[in-house]
PDB file of N, CA and C in Angstrom:
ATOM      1  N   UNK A   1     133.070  95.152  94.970  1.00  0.00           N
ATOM      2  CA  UNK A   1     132.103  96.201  95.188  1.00  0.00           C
ATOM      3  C   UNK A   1     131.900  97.021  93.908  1.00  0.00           C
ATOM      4  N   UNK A   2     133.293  97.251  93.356  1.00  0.00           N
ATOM      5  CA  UNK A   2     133.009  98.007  92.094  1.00  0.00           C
ATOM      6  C   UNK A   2     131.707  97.256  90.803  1.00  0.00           C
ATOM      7  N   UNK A   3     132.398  96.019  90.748  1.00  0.00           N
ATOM      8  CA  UNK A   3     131.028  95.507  89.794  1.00  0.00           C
ATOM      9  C   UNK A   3     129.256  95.363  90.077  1.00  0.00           C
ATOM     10  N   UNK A   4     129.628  95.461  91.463  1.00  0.00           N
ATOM     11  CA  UNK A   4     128.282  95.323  92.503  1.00  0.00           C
ATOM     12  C   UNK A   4     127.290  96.669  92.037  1.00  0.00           C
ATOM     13  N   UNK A   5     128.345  97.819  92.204  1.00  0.00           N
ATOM     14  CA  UNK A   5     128.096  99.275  92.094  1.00  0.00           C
ATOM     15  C   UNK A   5     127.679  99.437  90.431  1.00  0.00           C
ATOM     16  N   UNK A   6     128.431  99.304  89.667  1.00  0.00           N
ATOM     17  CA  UNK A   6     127.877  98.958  88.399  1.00  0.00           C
ATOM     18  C   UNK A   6     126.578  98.463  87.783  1.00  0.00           C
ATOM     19  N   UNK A   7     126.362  97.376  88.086  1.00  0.00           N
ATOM     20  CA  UNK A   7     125.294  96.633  88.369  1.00  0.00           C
ATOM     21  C   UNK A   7     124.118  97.115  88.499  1.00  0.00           C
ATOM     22  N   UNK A   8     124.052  97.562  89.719  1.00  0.00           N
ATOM     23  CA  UNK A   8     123.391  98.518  89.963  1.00  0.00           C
ATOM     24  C   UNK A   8     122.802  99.899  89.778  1.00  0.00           C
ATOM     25  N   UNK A   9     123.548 100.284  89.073  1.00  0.00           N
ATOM     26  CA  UNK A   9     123.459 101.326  88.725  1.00  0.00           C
ATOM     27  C   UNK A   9     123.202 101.370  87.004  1.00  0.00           C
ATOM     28  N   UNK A  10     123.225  99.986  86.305  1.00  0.00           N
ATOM     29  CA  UNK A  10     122.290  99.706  85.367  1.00  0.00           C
ATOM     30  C   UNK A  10     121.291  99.074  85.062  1.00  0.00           C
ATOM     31  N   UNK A  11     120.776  98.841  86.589  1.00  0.00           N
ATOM     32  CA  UNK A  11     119.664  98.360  87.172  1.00  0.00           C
ATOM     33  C   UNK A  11     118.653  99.673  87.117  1.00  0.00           C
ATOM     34  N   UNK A  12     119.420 101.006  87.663  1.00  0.00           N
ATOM     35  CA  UNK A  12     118.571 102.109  88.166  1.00  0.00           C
ATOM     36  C   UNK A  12     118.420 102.319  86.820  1.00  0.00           C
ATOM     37  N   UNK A  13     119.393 102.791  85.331  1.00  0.00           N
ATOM     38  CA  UNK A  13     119.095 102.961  84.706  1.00  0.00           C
ATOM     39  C   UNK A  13     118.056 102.311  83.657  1.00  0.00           C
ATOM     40  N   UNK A  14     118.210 100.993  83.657  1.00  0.00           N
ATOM     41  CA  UNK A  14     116.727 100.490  82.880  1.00  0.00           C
ATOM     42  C   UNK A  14     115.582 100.725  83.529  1.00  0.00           C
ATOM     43  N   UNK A  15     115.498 100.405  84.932  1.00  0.00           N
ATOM     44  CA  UNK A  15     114.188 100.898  85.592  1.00  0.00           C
ATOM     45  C   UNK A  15     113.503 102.164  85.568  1.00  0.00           C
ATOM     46  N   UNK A  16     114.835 103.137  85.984  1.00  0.00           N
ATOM     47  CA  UNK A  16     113.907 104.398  85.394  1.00  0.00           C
ATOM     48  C   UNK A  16     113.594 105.052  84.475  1.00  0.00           C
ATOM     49  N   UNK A  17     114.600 104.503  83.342  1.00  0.00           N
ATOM     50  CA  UNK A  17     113.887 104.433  81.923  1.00  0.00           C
ATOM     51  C   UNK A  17     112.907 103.867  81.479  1.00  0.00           C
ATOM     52  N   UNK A  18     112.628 102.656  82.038  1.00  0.00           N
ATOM     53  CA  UNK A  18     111.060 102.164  81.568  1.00  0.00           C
ATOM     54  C   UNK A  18     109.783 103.382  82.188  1.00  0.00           C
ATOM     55  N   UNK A  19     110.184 103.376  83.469  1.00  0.00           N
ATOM     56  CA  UNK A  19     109.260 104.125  84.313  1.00  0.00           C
ATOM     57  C   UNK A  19     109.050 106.005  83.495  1.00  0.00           C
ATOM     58  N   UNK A  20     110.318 106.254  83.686  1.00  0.00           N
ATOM     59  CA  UNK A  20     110.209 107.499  83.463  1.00  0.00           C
ATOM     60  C   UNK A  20     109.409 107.688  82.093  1.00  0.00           C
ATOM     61  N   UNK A  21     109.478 106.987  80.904  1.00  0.00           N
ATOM     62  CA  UNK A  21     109.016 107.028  79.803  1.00  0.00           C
ATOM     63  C   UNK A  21     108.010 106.796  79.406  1.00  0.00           C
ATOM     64  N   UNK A  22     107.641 105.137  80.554  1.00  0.00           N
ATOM     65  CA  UNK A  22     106.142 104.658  80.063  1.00  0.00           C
ATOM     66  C   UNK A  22     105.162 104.777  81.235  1.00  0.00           C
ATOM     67  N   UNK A  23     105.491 105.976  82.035  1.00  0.00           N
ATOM     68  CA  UNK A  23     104.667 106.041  83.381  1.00  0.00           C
ATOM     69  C   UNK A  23     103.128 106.492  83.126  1.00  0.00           C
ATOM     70  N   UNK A  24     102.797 106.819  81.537  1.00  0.00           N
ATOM     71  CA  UNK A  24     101.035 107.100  81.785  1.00  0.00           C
ATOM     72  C   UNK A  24     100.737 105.392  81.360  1.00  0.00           C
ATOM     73  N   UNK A  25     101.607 104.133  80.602  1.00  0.00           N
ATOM     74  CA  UNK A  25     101.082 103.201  80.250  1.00  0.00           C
ATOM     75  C   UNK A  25     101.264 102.200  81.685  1.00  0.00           C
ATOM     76  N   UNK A  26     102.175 102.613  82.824  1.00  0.00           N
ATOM     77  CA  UNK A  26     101.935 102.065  84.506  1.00  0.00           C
ATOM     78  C   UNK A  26     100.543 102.656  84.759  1.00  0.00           C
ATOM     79  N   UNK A  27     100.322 103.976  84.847  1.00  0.00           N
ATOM     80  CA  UNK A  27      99.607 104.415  85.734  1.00  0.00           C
ATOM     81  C   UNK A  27      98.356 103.856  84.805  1.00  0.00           C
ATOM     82  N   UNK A  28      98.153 103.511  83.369  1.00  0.00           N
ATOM     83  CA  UNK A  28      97.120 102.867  82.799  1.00  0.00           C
ATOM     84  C   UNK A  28      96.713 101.356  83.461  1.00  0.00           C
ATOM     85  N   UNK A  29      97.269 100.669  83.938  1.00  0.00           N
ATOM     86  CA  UNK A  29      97.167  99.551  84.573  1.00  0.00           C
ATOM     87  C   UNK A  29      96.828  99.536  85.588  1.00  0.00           C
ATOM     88  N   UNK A  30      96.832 100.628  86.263  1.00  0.00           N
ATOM     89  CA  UNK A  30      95.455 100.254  87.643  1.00  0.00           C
ATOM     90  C   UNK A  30      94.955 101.278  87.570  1.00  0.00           C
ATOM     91  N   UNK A  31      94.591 102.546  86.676  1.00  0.00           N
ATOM     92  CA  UNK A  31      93.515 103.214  86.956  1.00  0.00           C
ATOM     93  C   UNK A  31      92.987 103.923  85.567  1.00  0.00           C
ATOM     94  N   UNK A  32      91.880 104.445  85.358  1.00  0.00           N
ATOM     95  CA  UNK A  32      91.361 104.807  83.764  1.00  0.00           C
ATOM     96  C   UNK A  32      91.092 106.303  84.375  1.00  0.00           C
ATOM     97  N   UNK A  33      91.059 106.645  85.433  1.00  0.00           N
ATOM     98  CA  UNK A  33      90.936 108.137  85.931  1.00  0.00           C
ATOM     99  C   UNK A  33      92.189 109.163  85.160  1.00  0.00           C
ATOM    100  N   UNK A  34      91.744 110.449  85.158  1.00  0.00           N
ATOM    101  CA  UNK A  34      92.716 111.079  84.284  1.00  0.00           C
ATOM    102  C   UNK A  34      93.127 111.743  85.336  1.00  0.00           C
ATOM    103  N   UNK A  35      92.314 111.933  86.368  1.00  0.00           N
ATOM    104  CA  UNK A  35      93.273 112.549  87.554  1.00  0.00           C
ATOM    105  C   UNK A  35      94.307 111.891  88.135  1.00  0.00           C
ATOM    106  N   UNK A  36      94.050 110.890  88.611  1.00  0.00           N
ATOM    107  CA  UNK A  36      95.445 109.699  89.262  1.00  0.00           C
ATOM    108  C   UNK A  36      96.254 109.369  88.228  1.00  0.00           C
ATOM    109  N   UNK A  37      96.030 109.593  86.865  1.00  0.00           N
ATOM    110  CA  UNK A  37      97.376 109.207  85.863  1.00  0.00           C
ATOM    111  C   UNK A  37      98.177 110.598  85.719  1.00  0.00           C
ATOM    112  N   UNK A  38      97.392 111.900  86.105  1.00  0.00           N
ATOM    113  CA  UNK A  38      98.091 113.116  86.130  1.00  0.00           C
ATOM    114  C   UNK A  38      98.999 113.064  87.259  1.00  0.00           C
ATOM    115  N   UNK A  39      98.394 112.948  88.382  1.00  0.00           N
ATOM    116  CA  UNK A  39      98.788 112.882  90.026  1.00  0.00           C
ATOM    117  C   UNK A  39     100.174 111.983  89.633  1.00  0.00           C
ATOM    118  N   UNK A  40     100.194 111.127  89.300  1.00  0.00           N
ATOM    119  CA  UNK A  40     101.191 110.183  89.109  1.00  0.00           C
ATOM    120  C   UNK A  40     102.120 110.484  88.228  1.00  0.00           C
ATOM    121  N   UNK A  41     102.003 110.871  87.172  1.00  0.00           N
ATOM    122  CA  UNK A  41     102.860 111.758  86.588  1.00  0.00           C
ATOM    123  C   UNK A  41     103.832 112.721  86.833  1.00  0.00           C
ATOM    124  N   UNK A  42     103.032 113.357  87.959  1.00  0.00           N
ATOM    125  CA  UNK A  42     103.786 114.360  88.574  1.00  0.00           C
ATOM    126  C   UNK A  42     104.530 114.296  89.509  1.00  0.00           C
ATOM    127  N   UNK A  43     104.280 112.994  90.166  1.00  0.00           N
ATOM    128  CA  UNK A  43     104.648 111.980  91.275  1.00  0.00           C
ATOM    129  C   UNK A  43     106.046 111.574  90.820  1.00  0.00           C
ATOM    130  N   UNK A  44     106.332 111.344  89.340  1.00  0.00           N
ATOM    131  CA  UNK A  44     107.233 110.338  89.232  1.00  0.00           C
ATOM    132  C   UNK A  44     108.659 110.568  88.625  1.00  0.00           C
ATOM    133  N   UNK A  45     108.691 112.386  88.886  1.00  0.00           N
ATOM    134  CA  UNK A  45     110.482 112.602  89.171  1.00  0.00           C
ATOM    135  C   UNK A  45     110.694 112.045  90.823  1.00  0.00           C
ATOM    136  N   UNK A  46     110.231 112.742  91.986  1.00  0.00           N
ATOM    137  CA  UNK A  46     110.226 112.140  92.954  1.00  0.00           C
ATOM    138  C   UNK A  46     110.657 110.295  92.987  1.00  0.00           C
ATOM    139  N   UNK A  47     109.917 110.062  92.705  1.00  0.00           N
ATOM    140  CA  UNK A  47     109.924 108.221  92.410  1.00  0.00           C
ATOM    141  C   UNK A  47     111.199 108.083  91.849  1.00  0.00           C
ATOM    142  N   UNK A  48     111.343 108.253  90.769  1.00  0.00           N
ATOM    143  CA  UNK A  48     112.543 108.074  90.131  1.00  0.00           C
ATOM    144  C   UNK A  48     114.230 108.443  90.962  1.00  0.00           C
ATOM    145  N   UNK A  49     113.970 109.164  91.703  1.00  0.00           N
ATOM    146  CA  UNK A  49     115.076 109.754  92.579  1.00  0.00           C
ATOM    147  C   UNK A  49     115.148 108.598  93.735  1.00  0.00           C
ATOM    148  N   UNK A  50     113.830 108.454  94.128  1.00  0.00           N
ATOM    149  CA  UNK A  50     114.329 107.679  95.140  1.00  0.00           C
ATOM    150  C   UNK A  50     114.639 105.886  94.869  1.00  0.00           C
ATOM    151  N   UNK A  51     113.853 105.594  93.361  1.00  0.00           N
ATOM    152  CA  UNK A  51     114.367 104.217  93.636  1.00  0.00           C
ATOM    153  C   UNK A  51     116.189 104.413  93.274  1.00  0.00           C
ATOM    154  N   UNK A  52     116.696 105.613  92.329  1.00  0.00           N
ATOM    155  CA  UNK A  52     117.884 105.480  92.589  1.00  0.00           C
ATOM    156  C   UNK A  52     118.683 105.379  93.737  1.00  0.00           C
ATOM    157  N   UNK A  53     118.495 106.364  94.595  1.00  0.00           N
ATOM    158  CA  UNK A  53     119.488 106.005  96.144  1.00  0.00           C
ATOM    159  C   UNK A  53     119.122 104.932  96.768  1.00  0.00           C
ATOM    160  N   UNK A  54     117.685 104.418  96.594  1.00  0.00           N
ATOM    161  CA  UNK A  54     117.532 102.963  97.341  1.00  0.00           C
ATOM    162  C   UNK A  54     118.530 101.793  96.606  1.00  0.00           C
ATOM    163  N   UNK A  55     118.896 102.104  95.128  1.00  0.00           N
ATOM    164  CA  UNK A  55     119.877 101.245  94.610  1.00  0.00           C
ATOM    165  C   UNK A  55     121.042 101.495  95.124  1.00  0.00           C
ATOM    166  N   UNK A  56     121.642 102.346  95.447  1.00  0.00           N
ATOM    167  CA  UNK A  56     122.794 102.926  95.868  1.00  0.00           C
ATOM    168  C   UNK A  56     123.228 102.738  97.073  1.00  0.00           C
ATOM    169  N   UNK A  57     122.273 102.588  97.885  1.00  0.00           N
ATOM    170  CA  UNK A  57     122.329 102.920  99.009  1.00  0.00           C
ATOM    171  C   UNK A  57     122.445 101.222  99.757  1.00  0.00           C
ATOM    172  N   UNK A  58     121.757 100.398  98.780  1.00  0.00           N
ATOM    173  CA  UNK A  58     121.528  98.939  99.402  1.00  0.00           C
ATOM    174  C   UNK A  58     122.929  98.350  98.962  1.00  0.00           C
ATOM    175  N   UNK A  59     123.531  98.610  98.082  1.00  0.00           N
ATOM    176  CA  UNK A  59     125.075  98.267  97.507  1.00  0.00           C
ATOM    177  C   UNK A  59     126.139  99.161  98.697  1.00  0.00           C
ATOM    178  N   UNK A  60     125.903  99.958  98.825  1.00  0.00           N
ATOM    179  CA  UNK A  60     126.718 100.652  99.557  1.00  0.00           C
ATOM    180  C   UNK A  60     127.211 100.223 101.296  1.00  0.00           C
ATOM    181  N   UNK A  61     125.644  99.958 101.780  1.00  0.00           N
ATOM    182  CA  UNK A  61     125.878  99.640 103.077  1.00  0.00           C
ATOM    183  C   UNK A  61     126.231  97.892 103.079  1.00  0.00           C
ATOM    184  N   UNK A  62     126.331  97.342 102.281  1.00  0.00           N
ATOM    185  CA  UNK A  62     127.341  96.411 101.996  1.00  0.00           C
ATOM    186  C   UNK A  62     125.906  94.648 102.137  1.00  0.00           C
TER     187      UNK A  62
END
């Protein structure tokens, strides 16, 4: 479980480092609106929180 947990949890970290960093060049890929790349922006501490416990949480309950 311990390496499982690991794993995972440098799973969350590359993911939400890509995300967290390059989230106006995501939100550039499906929309050219400056409102939905703002909206999304603002969207994406939220996001980021939750794909972590969904990592956590899917290792955990076994």
């Amino acid at each position: 479980m311990a390496v499982t947990l690991k794993l995972a949890i440098l799973a969350v970290l590359i993911v939400d480092t890509a995300l967290g960093f390059g989230h106006k060049y995501w939100a550039n890929l499906f929309s050219d609106n400056a409102e939905i790349i703002h909206k999304f922006s603002s969207m994406t501490p939220l996001l980021l929180v939750s794909i972590l416990f969904d990592f956590i949480q899917g290792i955990l309950s076994g």
